[in-house]
Protein backbone atom coordinates (compact mmCIF):
# COMPACT_ATOMS: atom_id res chain seq x y z
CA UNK A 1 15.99 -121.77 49.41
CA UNK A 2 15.05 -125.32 48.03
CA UNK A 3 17.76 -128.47 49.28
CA UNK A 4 19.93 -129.04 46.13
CA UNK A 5 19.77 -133.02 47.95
CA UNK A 6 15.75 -132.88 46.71
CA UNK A 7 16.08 -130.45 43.88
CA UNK A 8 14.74 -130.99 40.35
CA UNK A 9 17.87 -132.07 38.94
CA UNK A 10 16.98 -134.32 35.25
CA UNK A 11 20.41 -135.20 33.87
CA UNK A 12 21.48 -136.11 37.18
CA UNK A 13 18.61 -137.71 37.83
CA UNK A 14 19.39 -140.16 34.29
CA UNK A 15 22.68 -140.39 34.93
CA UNK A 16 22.74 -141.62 38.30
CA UNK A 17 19.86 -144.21 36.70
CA UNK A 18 21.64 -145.45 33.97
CA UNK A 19 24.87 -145.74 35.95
CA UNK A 20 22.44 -148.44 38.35
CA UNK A 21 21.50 -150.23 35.11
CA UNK A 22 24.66 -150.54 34.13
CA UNK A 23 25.93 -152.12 37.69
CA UNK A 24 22.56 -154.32 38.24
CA UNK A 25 23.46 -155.81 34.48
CA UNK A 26 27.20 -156.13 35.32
CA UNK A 27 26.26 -158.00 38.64
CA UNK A 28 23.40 -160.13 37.01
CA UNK A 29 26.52 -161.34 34.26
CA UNK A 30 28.77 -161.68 37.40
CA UNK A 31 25.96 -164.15 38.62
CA UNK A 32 25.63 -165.84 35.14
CA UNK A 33 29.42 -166.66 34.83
CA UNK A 34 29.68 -168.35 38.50
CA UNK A 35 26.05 -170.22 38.13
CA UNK A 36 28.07 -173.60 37.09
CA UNK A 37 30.06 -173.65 40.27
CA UNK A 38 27.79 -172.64 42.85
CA UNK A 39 23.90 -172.42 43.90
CA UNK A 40 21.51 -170.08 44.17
CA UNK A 41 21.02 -170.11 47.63
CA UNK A 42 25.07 -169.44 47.96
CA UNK A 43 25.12 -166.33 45.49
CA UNK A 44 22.11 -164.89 47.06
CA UNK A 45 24.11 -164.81 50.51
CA UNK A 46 27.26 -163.22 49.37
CA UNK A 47 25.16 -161.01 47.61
CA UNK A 48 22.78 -159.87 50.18
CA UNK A 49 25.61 -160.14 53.13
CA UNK A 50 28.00 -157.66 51.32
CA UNK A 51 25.62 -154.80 50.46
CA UNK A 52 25.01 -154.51 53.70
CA UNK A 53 28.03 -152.53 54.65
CA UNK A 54 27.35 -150.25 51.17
CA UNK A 55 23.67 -149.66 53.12
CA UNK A 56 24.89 -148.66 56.51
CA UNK A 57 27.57 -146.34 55.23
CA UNK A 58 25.17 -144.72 52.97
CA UNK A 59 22.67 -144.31 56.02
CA UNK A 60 24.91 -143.07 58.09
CA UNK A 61 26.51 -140.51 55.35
CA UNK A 62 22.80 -139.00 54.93
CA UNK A 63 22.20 -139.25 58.63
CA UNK A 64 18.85 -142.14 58.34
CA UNK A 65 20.66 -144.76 60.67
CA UNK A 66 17.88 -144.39 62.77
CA UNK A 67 15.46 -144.64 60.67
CA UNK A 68 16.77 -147.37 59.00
CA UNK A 69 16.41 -149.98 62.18
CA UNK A 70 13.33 -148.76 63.30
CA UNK A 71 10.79 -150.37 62.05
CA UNK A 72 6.50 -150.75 62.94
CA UNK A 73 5.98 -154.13 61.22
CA UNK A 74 8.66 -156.22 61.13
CA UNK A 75 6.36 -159.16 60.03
CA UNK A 76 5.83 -157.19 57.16
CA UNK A 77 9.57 -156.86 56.70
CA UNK A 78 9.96 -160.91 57.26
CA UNK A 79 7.41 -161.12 54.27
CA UNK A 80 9.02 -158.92 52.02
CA UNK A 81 12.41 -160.32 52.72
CA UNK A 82 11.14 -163.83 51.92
CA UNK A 83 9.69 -162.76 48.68
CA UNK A 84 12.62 -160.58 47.61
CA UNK A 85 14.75 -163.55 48.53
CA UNK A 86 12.47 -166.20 46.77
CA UNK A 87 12.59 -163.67 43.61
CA UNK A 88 16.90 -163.29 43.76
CA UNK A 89 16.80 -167.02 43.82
CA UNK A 90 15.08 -167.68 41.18
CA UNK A 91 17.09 -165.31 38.86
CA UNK A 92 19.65 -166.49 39.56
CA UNK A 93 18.61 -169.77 39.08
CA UNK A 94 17.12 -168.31 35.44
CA UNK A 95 20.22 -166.88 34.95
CA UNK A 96 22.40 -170.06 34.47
CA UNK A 97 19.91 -171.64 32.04
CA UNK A 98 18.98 -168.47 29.81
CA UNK A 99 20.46 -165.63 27.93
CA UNK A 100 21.13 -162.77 29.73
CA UNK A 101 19.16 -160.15 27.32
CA UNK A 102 16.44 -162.90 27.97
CA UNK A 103 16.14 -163.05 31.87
CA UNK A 104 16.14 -158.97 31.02
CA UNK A 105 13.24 -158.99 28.93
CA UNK A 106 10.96 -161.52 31.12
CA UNK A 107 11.82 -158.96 34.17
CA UNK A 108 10.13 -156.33 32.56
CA UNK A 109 6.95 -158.25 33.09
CA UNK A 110 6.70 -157.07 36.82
CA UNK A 111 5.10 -154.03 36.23
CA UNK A 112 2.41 -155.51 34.39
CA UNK A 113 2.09 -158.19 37.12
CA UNK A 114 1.85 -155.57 39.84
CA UNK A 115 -0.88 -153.67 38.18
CA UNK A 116 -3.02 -157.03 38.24
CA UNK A 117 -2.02 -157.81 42.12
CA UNK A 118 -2.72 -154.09 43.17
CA UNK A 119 -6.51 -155.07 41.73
CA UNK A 120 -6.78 -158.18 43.20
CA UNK A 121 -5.16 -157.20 46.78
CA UNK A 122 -5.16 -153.50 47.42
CA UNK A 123 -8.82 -152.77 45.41
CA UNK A 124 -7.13 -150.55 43.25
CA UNK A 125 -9.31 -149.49 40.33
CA UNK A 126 -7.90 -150.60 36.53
CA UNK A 127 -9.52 -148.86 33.93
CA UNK A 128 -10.00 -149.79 30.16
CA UNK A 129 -6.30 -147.86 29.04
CA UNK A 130 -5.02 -149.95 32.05
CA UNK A 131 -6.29 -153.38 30.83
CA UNK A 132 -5.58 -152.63 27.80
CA UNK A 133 -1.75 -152.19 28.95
CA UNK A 134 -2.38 -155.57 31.23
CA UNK A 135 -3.34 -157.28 28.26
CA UNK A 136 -0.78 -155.86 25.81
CA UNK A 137 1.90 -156.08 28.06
CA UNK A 138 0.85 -160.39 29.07
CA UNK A 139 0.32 -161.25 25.07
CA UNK A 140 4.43 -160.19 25.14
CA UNK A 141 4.55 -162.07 28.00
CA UNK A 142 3.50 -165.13 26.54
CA UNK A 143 5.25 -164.19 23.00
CA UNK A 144 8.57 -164.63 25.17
CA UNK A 145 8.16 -167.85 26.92
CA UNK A 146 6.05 -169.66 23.72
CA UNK A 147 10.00 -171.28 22.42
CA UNK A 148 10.39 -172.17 26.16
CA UNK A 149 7.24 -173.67 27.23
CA UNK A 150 4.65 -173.74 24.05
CA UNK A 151 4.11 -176.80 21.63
CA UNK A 152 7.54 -179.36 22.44
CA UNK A 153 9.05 -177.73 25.16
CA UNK A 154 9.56 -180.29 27.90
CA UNK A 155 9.81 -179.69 31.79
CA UNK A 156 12.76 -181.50 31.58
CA UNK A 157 14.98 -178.90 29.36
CA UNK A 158 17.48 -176.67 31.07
CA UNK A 159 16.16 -173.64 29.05
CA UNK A 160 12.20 -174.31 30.04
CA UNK A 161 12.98 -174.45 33.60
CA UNK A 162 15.09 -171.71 33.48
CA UNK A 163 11.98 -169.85 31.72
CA UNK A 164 9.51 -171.34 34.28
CA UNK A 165 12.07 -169.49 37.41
CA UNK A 166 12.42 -166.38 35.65
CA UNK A 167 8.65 -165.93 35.52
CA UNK A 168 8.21 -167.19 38.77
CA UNK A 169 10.79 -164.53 40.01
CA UNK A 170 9.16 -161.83 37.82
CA UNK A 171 5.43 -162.59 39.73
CA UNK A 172 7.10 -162.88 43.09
CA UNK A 173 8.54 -159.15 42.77
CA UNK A 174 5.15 -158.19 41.55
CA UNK A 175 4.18 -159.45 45.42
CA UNK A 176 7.56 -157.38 47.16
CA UNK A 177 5.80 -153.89 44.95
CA UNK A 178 2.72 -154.80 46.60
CA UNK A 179 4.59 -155.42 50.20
CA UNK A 180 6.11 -152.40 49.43
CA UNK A 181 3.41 -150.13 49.37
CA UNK A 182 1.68 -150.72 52.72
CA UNK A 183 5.16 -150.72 53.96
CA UNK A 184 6.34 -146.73 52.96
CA UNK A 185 2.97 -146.80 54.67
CA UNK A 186 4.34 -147.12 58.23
CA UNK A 187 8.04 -147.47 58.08
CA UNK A 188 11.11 -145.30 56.15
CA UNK A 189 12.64 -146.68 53.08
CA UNK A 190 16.00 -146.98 54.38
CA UNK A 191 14.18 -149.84 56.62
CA UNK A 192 12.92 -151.34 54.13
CA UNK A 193 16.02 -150.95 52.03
CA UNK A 194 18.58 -152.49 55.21
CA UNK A 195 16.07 -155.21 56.72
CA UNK A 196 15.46 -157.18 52.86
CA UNK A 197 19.42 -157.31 52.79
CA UNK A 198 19.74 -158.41 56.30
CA UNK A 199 16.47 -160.96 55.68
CA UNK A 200 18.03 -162.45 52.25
CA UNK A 201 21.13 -162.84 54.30
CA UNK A 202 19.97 -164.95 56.97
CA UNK A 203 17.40 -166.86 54.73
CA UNK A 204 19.75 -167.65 52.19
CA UNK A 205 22.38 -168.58 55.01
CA UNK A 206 19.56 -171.45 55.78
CA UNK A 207 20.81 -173.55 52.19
CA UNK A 208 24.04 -174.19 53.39
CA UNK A 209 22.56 -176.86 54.71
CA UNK A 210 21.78 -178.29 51.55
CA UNK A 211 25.43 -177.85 50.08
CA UNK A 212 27.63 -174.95 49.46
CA UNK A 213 30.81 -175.01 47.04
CA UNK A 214 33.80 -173.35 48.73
CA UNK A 215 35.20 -170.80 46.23
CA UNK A 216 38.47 -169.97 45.35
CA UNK A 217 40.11 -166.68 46.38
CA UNK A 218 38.88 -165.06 42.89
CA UNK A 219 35.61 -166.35 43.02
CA UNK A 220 35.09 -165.38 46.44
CA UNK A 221 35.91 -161.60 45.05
CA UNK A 222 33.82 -162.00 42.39
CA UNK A 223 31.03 -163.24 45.01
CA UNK A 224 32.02 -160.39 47.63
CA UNK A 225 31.85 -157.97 44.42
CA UNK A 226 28.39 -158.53 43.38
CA UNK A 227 27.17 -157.51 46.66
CA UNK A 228 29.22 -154.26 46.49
CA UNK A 229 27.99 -153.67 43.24
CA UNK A 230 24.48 -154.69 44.25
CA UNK A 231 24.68 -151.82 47.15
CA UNK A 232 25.96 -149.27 44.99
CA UNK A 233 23.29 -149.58 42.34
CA UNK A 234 20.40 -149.50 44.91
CA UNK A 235 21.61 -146.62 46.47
CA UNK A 236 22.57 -144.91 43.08
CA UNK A 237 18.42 -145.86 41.91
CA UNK A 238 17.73 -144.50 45.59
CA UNK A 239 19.49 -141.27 44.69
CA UNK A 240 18.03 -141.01 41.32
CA UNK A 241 14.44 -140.65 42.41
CA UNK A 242 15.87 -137.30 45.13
CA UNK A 243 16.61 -135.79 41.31
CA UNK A 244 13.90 -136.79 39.38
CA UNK A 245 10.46 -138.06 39.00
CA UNK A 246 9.63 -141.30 39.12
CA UNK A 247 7.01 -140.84 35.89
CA UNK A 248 10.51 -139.47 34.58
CA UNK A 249 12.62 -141.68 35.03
CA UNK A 250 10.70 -145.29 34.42
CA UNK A 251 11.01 -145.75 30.82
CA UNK A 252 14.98 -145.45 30.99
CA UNK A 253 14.43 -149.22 33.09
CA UNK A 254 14.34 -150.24 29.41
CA UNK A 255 18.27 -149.17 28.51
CA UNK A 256 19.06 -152.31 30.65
CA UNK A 257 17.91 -154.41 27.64
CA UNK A 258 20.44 -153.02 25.20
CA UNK A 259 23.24 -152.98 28.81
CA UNK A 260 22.01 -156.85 28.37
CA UNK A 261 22.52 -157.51 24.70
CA UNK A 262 26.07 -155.54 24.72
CA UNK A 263 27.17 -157.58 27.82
CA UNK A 264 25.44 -160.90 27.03
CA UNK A 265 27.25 -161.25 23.36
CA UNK A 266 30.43 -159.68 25.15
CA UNK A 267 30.89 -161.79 27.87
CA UNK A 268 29.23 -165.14 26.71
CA UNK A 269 28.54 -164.61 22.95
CA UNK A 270 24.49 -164.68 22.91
CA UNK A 271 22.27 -162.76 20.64
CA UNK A 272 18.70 -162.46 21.85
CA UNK A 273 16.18 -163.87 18.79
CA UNK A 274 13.04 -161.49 17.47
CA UNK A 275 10.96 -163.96 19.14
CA UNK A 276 12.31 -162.61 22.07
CA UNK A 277 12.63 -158.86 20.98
CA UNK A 278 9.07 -159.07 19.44
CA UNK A 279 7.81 -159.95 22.82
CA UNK A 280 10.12 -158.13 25.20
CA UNK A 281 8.46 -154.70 22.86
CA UNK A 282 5.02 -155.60 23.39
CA UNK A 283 5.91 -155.87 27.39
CA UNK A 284 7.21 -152.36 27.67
CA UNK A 285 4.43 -150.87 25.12
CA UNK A 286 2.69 -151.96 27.77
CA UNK A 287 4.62 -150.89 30.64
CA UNK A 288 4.96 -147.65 28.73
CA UNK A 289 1.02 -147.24 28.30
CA UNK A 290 0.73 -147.51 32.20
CA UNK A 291 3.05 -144.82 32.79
CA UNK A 292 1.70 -142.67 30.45
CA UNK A 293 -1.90 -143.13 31.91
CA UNK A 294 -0.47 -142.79 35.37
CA UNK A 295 1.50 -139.59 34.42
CA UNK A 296 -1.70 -138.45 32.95
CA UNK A 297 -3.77 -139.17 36.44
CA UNK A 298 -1.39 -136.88 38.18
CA UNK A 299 -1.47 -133.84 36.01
CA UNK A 300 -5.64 -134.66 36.47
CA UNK A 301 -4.97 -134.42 40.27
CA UNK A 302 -2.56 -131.40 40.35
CA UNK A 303 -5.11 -129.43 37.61
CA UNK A 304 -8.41 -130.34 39.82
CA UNK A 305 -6.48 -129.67 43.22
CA UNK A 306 -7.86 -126.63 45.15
CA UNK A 307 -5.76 -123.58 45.63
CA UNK A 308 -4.15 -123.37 48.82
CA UNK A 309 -3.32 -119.11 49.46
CA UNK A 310 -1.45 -120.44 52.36
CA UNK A 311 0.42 -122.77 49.87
């Protein structure tokens, strides 16, 4: 009898998705509204320290405590962490000088940005429909930022800078897919999942030094809250992926740009432009393409796999 917790479950599998879009946009528009009053460096903290106790509970629930604090290479974990944390600072940075919808759309470069890395570091093969994608999905890529940094933007403009972090953040996740990989390699994902929260939290402890704000009893809730939120959603994506395929499930990443639009002209009146739109569909073409062609190498596998009678 198969485990209903691993079964092929698809509208549970969305649903529990979605519902972590949702929460990641809610908490990224949580971020936005308190990025006046308080740094980076101070968000990333509250928001690392607090989904830490959404983690452990969730471990313990499905019985990977163990697991989770066991770990072969914790170098590997220090590098991750400092990546991941490098890539929440930077959003949030991004987040205070952009639209929401347009943070969104610049995220959804990662993918493409992975694919490159994965070439450059691993020696994983790209292929013409692959470049293609690479090259599709980096003209949208530089469709996006041309208002921000093409002919008279200046370094000195909120927006540009805010454009210049996003990216930055967007490449440095590219780095945390790659750190990723040779990670699953030797350790369990609930150790990878606990020791970035636990490595963001004492890394982004290290900027008090350069000034915190103290907040206010509802900002402080509002801090403590994106952390919950931010535990809930990774452990609803976590969940998602026991239901569903991954090849599956991608393309629904992309219902975080309308979660964006609804919530950025809700909560602080912004409309994303076409420029923006134009580009942000020519990144996720691209992203799509990939998983396509990458949906299309597994059936390849599964159809020019052996038989196994044992099987």
């Amino acid at each position: 009898m198969a485990n209903p917790l691993t079964s092929h479950r698809p509208v549970l599998a969305i649903t529990l998705k979605l519902s972590a879009l949702v929460l990641f946009t809610v908490m990224s528009a949580m971020i936005k509204a308190l990025s006046a009053d308080f740094p980076p460096g101070e968000m990333v903290f509250f928001r690392s320290l607090f989904a830490i106790p959404v983690i452990l509970v969730y471990l313990i629930a499905r019985g990977q405590l163990r697991q989770g604090l066991i770990v072969k290479k914790p170098m590997g974990h220090f590098w991750r962490g400092l990546l991941g944390t490098s890539a929440m600072g930077l959003t949030f940075t991004g987040l205070g000088l952009l639209p929401l919808p347009e943070v969104t759309a610049i995220g959804y470069a990662t993918p493409i940005f992975t694919l490159i890395l994965a070439a450059l570091m691993l020696g994983e093969t790209i292929r013409l429909v692959r470049i293609g994608a690479v090259a599709l999905g980096l003209l949208g890529v530089i469709v996006m930022l041309w208002p921000r940094l093409g002919t008279g933007a200046s370094l000195d403009q909120a927006a540009t800078i805010g454009a210049l972090c996003v990216l930055g953040a967007t490449v440095a996740r590219a780095f945390v897919q790659i750190h990723i990989r040779q990670l699953v390699q030797v350790d369990h994902a609930a150790a990878i999942v606990f020791y970035f929260s636990l490595t963001a939290t004492l890394l982004s402890a290290l900027t008090a030094f350069f000034g915190w704000t103290m907040p206010t009893p509802q900002q402080a809730a509002i801090l403590i809250l994106t952390g919950l939120i931010g535990g809930v959603a990774q452990i609803l994506v976590t969940s998602s992926y026991r239901f569903g395929q991954a090849s599956m499930l991608a393309p629904y990443d992309y219902a975080s740009m309308l979660f964006a639009i609804v919530i950025g002209y809700v909560w602080f009146d912004e409309l994303p432009t076409l420029v923006m739109l134009a580009g942000a569909l020519l990144v996720i073409a691209g992203n799509v393409v990939v998983i396509w062609r990458e949906r299309q190498l597994g059936l390849d596998n599964v159809k020019t796999r052996p038989l196994n009678p044992k099987a």
